[in-house]
PDB file of N, CA and C in Angstrom:
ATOM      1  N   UNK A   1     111.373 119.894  80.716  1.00  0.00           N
ATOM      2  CA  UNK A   1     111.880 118.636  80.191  1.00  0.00           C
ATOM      3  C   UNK A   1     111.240 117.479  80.957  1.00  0.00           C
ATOM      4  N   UNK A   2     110.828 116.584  80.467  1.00  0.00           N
ATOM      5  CA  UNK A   2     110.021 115.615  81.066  1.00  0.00           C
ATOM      6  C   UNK A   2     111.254 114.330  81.435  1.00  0.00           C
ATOM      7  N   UNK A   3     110.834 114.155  82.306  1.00  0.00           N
ATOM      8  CA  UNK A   3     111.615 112.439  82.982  1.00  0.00           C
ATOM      9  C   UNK A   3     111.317 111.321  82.584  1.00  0.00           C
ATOM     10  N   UNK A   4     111.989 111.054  81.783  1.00  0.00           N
ATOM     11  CA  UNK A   4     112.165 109.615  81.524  1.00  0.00           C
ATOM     12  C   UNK A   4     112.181 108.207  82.230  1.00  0.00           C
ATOM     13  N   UNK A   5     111.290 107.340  82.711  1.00  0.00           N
ATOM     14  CA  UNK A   5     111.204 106.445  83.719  1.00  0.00           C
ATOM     15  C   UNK A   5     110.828 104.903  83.084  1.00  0.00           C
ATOM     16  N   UNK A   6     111.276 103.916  83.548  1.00  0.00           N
ATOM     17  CA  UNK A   6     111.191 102.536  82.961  1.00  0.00           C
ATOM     18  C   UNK A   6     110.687 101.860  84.251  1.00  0.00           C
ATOM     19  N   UNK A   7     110.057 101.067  84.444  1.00  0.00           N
ATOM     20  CA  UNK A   7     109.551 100.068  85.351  1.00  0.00           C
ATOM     21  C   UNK A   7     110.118  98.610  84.473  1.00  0.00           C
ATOM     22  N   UNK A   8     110.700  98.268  85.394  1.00  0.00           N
ATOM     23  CA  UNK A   8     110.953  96.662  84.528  1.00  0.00           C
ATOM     24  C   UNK A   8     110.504  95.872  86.040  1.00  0.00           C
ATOM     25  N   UNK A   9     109.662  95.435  85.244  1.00  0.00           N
ATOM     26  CA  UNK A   9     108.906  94.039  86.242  1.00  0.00           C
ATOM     27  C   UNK A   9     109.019  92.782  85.414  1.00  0.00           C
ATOM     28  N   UNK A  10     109.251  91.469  85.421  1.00  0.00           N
ATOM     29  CA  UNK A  10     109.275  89.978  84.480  1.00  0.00           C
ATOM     30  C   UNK A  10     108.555  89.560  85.320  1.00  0.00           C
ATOM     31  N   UNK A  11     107.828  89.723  86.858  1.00  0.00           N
ATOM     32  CA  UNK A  11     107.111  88.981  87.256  1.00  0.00           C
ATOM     33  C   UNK A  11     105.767  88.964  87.038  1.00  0.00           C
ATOM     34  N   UNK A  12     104.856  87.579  86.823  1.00  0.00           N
ATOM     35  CA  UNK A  12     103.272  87.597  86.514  1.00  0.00           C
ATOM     36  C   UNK A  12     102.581  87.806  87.676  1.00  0.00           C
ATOM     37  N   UNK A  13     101.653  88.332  87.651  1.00  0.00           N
ATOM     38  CA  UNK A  13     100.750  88.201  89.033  1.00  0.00           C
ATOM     39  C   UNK A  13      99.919  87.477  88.849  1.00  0.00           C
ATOM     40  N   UNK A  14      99.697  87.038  90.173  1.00  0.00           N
ATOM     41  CA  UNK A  14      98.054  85.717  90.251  1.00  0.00           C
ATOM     42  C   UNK A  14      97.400  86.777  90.587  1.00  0.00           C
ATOM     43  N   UNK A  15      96.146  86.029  90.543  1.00  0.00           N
ATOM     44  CA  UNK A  15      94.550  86.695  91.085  1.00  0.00           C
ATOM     45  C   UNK A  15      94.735  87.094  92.217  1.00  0.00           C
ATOM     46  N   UNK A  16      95.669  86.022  93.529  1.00  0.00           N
ATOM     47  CA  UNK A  16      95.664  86.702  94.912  1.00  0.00           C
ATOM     48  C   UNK A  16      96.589  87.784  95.260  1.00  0.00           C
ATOM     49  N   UNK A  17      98.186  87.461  94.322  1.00  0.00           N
ATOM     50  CA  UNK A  17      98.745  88.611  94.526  1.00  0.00           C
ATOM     51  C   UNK A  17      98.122  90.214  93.866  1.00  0.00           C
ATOM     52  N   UNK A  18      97.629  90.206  92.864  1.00  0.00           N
ATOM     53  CA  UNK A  18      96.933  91.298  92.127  1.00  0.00           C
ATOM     54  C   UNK A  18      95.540  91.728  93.232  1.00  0.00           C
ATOM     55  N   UNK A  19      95.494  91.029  94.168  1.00  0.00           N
ATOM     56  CA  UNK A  19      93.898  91.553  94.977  1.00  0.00           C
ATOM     57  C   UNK A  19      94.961  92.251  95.897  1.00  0.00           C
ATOM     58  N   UNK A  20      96.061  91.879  96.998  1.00  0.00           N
ATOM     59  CA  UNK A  20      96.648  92.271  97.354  1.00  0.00           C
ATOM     60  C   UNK A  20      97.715  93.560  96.860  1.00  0.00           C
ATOM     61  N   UNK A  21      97.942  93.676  96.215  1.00  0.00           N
ATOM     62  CA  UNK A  21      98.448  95.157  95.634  1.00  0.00           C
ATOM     63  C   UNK A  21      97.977  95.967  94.800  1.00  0.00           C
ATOM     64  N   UNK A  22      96.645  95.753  94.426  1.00  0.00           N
ATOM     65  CA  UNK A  22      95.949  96.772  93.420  1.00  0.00           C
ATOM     66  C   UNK A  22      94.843  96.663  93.977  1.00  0.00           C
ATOM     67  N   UNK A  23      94.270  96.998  94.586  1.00  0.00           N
ATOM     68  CA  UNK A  23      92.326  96.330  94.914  1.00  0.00           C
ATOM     69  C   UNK A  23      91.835  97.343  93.569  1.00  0.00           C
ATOM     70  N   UNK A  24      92.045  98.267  93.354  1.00  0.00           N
ATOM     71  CA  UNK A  24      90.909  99.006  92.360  1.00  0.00           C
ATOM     72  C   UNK A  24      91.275  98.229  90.278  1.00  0.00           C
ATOM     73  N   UNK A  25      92.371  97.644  90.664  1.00  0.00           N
ATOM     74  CA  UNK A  25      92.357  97.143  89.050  1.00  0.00           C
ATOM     75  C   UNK A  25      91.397  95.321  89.080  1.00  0.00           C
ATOM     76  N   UNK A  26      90.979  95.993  88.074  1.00  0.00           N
ATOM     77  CA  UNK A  26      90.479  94.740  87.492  1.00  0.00           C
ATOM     78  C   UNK A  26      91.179  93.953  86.326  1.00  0.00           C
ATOM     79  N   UNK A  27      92.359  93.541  86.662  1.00  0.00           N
ATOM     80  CA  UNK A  27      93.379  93.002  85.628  1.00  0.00           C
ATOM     81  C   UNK A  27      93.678  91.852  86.060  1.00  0.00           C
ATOM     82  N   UNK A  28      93.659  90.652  85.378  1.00  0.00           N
ATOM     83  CA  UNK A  28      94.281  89.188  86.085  1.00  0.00           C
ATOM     84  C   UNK A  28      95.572  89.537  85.111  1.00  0.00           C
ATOM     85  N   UNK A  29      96.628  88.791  85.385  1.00  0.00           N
ATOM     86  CA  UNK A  29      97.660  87.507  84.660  1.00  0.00           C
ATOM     87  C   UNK A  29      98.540  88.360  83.488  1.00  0.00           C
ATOM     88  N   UNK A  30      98.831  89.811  84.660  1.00  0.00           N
ATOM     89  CA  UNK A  30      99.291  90.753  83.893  1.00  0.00           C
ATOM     90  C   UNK A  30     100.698  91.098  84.985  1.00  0.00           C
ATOM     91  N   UNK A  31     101.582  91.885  84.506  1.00  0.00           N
ATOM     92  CA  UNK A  31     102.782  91.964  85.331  1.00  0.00           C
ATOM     93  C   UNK A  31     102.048  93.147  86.250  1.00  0.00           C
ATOM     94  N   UNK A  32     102.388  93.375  87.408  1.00  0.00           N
ATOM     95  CA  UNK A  32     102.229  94.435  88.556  1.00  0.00           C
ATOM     96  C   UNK A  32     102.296  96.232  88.273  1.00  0.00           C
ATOM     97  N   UNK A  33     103.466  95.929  87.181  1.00  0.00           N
ATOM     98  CA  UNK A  33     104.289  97.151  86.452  1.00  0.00           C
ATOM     99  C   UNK A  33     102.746  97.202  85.175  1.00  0.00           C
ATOM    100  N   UNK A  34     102.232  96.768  84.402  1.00  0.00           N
ATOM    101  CA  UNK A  34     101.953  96.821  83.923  1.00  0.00           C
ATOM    102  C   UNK A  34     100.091  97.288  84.129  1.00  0.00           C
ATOM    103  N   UNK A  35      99.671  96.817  85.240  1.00  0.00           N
ATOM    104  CA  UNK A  35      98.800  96.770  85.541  1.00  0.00           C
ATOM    105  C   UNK A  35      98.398  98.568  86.063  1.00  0.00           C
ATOM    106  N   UNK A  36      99.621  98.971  86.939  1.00  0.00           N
ATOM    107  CA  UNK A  36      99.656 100.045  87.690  1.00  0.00           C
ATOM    108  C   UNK A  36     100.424 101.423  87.133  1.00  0.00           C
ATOM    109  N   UNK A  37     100.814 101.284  85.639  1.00  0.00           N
ATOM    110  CA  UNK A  37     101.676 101.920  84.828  1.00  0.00           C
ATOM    111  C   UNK A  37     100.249 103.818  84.612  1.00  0.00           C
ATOM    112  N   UNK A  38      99.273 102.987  84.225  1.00  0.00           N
ATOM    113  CA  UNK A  38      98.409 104.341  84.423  1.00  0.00           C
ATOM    114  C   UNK A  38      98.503 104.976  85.598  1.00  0.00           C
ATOM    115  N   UNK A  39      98.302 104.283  86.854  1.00  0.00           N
ATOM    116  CA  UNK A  39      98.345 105.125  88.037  1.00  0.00           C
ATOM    117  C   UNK A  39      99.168 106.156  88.428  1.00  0.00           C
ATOM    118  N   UNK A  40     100.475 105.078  87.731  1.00  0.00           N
ATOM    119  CA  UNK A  40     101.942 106.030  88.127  1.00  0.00           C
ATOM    120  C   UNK A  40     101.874 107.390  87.040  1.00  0.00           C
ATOM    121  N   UNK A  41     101.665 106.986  85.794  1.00  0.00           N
ATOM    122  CA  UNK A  41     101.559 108.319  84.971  1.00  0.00           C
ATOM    123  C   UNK A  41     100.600 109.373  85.711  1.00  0.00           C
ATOM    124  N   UNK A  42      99.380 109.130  86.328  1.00  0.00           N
ATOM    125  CA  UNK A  42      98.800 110.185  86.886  1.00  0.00           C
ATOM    126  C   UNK A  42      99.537 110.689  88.034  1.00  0.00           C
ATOM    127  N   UNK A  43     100.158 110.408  88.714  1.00  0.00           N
ATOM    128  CA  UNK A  43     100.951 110.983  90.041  1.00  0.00           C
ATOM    129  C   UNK A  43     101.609 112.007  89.656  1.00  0.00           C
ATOM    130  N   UNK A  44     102.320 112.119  87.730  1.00  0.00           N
ATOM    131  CA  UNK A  44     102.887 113.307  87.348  1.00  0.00           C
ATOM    132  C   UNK A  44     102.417 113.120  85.978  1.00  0.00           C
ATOM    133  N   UNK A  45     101.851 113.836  85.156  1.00  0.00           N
ATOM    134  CA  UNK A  45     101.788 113.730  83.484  1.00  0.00           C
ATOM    135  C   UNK A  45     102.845 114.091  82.970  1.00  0.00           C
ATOM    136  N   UNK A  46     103.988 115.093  83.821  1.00  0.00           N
ATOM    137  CA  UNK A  46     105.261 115.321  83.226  1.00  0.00           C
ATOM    138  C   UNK A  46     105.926 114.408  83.128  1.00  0.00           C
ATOM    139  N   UNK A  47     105.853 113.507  83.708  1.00  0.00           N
ATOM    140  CA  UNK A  47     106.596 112.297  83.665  1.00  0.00           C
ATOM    141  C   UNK A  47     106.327 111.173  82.428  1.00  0.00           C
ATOM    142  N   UNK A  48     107.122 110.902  81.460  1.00  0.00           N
ATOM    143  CA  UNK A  48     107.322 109.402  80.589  1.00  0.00           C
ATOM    144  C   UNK A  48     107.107 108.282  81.234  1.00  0.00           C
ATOM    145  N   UNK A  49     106.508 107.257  81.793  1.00  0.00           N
ATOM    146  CA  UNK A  49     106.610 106.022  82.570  1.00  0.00           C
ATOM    147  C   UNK A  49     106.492 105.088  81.415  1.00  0.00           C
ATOM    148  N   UNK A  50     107.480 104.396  81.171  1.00  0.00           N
ATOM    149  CA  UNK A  50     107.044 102.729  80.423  1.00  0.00           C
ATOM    150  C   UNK A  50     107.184 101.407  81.424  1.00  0.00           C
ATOM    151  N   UNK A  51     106.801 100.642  80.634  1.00  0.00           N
ATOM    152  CA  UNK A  51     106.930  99.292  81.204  1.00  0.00           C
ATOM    153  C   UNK A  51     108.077  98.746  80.335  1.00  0.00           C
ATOM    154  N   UNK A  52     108.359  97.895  80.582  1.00  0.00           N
ATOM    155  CA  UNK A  52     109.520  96.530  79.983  1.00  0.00           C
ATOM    156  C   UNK A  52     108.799  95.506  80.804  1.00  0.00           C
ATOM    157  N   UNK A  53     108.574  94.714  80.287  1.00  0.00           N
ATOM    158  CA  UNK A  53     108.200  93.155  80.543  1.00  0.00           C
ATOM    159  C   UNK A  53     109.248  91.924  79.891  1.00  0.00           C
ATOM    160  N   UNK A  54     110.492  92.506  79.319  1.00  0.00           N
ATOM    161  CA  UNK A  54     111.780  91.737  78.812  1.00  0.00           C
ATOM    162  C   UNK A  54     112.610  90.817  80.109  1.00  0.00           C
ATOM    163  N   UNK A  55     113.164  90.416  79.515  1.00  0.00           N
ATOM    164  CA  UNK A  55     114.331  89.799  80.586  1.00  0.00           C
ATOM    165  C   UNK A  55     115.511  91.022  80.986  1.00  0.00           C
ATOM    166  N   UNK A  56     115.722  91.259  82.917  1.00  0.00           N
ATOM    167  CA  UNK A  56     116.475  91.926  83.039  1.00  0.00           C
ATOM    168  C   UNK A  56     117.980  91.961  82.460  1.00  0.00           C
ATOM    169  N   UNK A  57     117.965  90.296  82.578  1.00  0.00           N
ATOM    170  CA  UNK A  57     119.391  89.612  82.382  1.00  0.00           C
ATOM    171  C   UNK A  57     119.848  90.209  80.760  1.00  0.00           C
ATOM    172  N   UNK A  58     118.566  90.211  79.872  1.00  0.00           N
ATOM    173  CA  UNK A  58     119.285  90.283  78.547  1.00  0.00           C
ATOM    174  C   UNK A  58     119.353  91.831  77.521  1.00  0.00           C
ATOM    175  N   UNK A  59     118.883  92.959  78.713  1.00  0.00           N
ATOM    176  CA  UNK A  59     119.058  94.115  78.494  1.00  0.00           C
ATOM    177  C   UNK A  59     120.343  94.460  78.912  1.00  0.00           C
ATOM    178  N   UNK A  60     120.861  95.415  77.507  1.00  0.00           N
ATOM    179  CA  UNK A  60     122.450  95.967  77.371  1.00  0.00           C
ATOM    180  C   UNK A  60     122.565  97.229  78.410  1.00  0.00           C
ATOM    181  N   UNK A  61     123.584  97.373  78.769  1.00  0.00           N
ATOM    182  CA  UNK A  61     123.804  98.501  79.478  1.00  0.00           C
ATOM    183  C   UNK A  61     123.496 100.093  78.772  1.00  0.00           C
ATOM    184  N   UNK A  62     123.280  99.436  77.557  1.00  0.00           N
ATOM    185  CA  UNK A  62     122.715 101.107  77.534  1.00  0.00           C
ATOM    186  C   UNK A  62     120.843 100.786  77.088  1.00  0.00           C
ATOM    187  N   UNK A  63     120.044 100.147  77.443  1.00  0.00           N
ATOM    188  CA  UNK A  63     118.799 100.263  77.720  1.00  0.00           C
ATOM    189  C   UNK A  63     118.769 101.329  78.828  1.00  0.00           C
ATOM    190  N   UNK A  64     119.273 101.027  80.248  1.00  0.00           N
ATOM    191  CA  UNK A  64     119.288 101.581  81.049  1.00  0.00           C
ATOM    192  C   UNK A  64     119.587 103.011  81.484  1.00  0.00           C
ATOM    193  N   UNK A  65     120.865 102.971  80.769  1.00  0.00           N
ATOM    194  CA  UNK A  65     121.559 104.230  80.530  1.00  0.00           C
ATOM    195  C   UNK A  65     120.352 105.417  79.682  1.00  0.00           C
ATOM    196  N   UNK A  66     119.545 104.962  79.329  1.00  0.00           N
ATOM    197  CA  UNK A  66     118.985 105.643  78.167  1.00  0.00           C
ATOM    198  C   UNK A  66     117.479 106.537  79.159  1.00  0.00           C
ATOM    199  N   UNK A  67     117.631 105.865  80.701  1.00  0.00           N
ATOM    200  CA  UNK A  67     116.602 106.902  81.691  1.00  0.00           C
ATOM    201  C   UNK A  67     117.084 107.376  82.544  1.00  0.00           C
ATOM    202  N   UNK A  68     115.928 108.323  82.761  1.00  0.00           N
ATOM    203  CA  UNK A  68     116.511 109.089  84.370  1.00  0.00           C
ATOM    204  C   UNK A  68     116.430 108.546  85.361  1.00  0.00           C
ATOM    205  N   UNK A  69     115.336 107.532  85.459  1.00  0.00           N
ATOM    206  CA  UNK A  69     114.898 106.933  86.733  1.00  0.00           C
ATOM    207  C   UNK A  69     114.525 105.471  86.156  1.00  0.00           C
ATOM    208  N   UNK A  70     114.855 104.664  86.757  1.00  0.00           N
ATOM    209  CA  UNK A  70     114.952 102.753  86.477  1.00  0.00           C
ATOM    210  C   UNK A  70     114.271 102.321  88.304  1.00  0.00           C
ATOM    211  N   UNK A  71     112.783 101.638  88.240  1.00  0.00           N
ATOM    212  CA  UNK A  71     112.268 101.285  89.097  1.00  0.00           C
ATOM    213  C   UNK A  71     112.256  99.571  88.488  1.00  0.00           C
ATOM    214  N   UNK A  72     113.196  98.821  89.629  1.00  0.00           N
ATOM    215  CA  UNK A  72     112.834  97.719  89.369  1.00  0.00           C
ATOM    216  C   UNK A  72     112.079  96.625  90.238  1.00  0.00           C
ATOM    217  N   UNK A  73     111.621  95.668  89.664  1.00  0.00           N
ATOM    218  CA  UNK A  73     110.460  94.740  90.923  1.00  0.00           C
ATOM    219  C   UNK A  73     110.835  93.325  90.578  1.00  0.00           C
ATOM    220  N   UNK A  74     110.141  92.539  91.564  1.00  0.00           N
ATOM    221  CA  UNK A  74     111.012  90.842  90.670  1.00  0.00           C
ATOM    222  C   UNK A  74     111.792  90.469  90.492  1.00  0.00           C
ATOM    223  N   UNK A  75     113.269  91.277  90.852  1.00  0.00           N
ATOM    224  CA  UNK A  75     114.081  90.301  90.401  1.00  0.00           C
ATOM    225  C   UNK A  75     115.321  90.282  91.545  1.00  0.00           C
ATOM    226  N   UNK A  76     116.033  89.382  90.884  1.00  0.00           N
ATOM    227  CA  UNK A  76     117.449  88.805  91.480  1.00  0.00           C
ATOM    228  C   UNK A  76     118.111  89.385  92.050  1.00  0.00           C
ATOM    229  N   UNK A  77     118.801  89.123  93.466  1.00  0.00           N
ATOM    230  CA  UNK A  77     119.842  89.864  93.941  1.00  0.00           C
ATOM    231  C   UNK A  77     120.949  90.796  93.258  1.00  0.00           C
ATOM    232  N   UNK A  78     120.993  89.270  92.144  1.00  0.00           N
ATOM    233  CA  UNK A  78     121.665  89.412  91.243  1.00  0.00           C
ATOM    234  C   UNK A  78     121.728  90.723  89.882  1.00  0.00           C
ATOM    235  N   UNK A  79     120.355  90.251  89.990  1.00  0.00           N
ATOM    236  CA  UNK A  79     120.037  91.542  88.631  1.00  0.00           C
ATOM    237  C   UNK A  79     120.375  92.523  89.149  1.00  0.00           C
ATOM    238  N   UNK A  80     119.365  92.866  90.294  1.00  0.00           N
ATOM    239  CA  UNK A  80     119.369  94.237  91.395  1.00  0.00           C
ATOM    240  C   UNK A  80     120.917  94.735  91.103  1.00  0.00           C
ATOM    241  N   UNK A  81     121.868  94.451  91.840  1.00  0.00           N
ATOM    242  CA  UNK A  81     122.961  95.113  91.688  1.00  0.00           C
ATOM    243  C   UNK A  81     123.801  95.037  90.404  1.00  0.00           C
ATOM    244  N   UNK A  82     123.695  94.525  89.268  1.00  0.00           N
ATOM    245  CA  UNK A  82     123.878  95.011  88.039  1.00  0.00           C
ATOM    246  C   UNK A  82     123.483  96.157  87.435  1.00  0.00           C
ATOM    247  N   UNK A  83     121.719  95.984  87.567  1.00  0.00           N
ATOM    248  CA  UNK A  83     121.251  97.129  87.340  1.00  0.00           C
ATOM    249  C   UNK A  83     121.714  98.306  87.885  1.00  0.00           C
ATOM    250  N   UNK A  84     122.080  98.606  89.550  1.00  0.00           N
ATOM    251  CA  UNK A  84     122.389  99.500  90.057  1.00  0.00           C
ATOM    252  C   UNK A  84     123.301  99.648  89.598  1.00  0.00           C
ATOM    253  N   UNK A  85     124.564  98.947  89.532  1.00  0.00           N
ATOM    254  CA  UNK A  85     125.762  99.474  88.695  1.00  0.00           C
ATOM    255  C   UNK A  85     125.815 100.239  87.901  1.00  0.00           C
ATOM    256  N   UNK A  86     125.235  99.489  86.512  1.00  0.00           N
ATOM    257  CA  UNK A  86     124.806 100.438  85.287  1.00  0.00           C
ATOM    258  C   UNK A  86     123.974 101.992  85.653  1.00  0.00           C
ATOM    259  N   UNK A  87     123.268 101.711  86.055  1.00  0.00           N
ATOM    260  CA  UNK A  87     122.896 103.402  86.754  1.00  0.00           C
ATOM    261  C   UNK A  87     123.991 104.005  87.422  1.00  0.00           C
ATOM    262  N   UNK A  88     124.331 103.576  88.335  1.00  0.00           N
ATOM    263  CA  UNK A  88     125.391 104.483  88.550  1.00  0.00           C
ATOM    264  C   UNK A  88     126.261 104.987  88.228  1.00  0.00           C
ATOM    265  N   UNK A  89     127.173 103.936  87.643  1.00  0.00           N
ATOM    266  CA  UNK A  89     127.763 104.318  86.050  1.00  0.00           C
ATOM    267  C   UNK A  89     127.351 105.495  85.079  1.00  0.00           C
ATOM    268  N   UNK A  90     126.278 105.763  84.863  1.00  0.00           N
ATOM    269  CA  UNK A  90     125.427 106.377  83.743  1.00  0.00           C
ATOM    270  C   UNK A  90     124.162 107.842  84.592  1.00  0.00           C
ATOM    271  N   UNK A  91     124.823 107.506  85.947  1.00  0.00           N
ATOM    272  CA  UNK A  91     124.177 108.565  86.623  1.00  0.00           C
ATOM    273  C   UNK A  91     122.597 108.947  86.520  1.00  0.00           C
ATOM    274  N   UNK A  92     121.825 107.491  86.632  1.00  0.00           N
ATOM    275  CA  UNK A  92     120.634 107.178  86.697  1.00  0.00           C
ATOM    276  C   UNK A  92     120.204 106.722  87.737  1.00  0.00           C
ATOM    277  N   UNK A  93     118.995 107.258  88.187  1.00  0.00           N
ATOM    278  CA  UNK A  93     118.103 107.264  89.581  1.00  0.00           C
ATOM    279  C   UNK A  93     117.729 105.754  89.795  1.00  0.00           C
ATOM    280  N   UNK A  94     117.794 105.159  90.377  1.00  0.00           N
ATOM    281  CA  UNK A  94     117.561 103.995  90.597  1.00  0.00           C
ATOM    282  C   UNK A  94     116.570 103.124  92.164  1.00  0.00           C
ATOM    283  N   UNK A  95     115.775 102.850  91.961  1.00  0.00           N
ATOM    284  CA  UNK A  95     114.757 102.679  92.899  1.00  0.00           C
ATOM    285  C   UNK A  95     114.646 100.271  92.522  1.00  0.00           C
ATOM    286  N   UNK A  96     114.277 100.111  93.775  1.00  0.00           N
ATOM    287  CA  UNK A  96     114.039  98.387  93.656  1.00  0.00           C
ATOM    288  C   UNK A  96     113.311  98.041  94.417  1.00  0.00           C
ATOM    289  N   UNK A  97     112.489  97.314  94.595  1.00  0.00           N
ATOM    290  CA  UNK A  97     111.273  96.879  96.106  1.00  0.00           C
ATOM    291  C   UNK A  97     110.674  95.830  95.456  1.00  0.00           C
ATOM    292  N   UNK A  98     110.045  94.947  96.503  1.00  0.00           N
ATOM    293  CA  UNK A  98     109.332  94.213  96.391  1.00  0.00           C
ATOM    294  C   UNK A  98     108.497  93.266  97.487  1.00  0.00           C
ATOM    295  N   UNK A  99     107.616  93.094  97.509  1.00  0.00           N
ATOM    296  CA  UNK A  99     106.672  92.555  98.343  1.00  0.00           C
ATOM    297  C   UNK A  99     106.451  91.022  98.539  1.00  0.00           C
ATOM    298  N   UNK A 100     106.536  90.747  99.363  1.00  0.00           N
ATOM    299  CA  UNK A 100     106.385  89.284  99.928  1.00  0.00           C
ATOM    300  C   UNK A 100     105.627  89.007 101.253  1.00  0.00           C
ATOM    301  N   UNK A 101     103.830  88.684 100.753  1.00  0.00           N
ATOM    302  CA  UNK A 101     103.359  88.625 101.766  1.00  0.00           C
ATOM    303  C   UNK A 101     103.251  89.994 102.356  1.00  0.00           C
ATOM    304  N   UNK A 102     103.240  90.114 103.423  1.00  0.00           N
ATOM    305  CA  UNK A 102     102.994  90.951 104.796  1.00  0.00           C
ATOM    306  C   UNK A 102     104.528  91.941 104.746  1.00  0.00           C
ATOM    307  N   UNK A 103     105.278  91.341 104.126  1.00  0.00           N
ATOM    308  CA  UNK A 103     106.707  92.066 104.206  1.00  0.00           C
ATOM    309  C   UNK A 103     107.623  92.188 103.106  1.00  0.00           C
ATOM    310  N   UNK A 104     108.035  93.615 102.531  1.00  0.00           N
ATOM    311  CA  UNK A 104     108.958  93.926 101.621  1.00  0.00           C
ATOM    312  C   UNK A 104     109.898  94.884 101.545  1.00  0.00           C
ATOM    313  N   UNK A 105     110.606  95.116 100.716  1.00  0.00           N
ATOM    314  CA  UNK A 105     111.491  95.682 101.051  1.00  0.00           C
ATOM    315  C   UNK A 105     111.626  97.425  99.908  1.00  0.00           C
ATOM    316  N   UNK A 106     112.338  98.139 100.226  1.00  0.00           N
ATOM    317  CA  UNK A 106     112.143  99.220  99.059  1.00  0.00           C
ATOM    318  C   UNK A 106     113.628  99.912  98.811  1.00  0.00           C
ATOM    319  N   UNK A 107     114.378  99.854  98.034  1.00  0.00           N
ATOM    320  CA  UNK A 107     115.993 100.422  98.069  1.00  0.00           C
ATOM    321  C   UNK A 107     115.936 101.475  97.111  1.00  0.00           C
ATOM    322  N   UNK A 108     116.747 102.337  97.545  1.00  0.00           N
ATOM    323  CA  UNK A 108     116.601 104.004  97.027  1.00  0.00           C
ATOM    324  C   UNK A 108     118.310 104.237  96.363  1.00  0.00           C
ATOM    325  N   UNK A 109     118.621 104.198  94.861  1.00  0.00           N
ATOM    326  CA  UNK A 109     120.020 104.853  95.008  1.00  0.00           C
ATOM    327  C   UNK A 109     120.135 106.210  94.414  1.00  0.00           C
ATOM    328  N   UNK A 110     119.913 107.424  94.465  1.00  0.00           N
ATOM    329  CA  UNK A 110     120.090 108.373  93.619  1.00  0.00           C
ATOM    330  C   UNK A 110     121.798 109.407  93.666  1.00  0.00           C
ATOM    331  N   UNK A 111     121.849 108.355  93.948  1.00  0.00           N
ATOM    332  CA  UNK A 111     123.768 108.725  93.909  1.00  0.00           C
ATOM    333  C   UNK A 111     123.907 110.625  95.191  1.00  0.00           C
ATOM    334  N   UNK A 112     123.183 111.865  94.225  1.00  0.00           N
ATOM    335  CA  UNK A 112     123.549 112.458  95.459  1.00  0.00           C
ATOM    336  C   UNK A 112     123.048 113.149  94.885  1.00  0.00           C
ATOM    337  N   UNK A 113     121.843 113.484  95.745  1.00  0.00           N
ATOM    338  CA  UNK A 113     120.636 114.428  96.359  1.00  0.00           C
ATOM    339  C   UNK A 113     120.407 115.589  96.985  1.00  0.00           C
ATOM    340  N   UNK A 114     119.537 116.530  96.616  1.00  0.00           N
ATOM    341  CA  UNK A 114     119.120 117.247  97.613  1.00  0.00           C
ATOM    342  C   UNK A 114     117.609 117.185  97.663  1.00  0.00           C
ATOM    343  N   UNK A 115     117.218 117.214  99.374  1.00  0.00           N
ATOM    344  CA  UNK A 115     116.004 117.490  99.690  1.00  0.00           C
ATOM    345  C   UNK A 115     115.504 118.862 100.205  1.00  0.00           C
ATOM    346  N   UNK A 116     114.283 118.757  99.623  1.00  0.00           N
ATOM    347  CA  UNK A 116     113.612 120.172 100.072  1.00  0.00           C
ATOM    348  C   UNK A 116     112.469 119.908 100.940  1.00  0.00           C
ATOM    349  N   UNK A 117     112.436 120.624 102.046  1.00  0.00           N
ATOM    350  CA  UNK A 117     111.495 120.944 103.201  1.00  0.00           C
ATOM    351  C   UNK A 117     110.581 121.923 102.594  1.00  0.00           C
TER     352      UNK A 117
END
């Protein structure tokens, strides 16, 4: 069964942020998610990856509900923990990060896990 995964990014990249997080794409004035959406599909082909380039704010709780895994970038404190809600709620993997400069951050919720060594 393949995994279902959404990247929702609303943010644009400039020329300098896009040199800084992609050096091998040659893409201007495209979202981050969008730019790097092939890469991520190669890391697994089992894996579904889309993009959303929509507004976080004006997706229903069951957009979300509707993956296994919701990676979000760009947005609001605010959004952030809505979104997480709704995943959790709906028992969806939920991942958020984002880069600023020299320093960012990366938040992990998968409600409850096991790891393998």
């Amino acid at each position: 069964m393949a995994v279902k995964t959404v990247v929702v990014d609303i943010d644009e990249t400039t020329n300098q942020s896009m040199y800084w997080y992609c050096l091998h794409c040659l893409v201007y004035c495209c979202q981050r998610a969008e730019s790097s959406v092939s890469r991520a599909q190669q890391l697994n082909p089992m894996v579904d990856v889309r993009v959303d380039s929509g507004s976080v704010a004006d997706k229903p709780a069951s957009f979300f509900a509707s993956y296994d895994v919701v990676c979000a970038t760009c947005c609001t404190l605010a959004q952030l923990i809505r979104v997480d809600d709704i995943c959790r709620q709906h028992n969806v993997a939920f991942f958020a990060g984002d880069v600023f400069g020299y320093f960012g951050f990366m938040f992990a919720d998968l409600h409850q896990h096991e790891y393998a060594e």
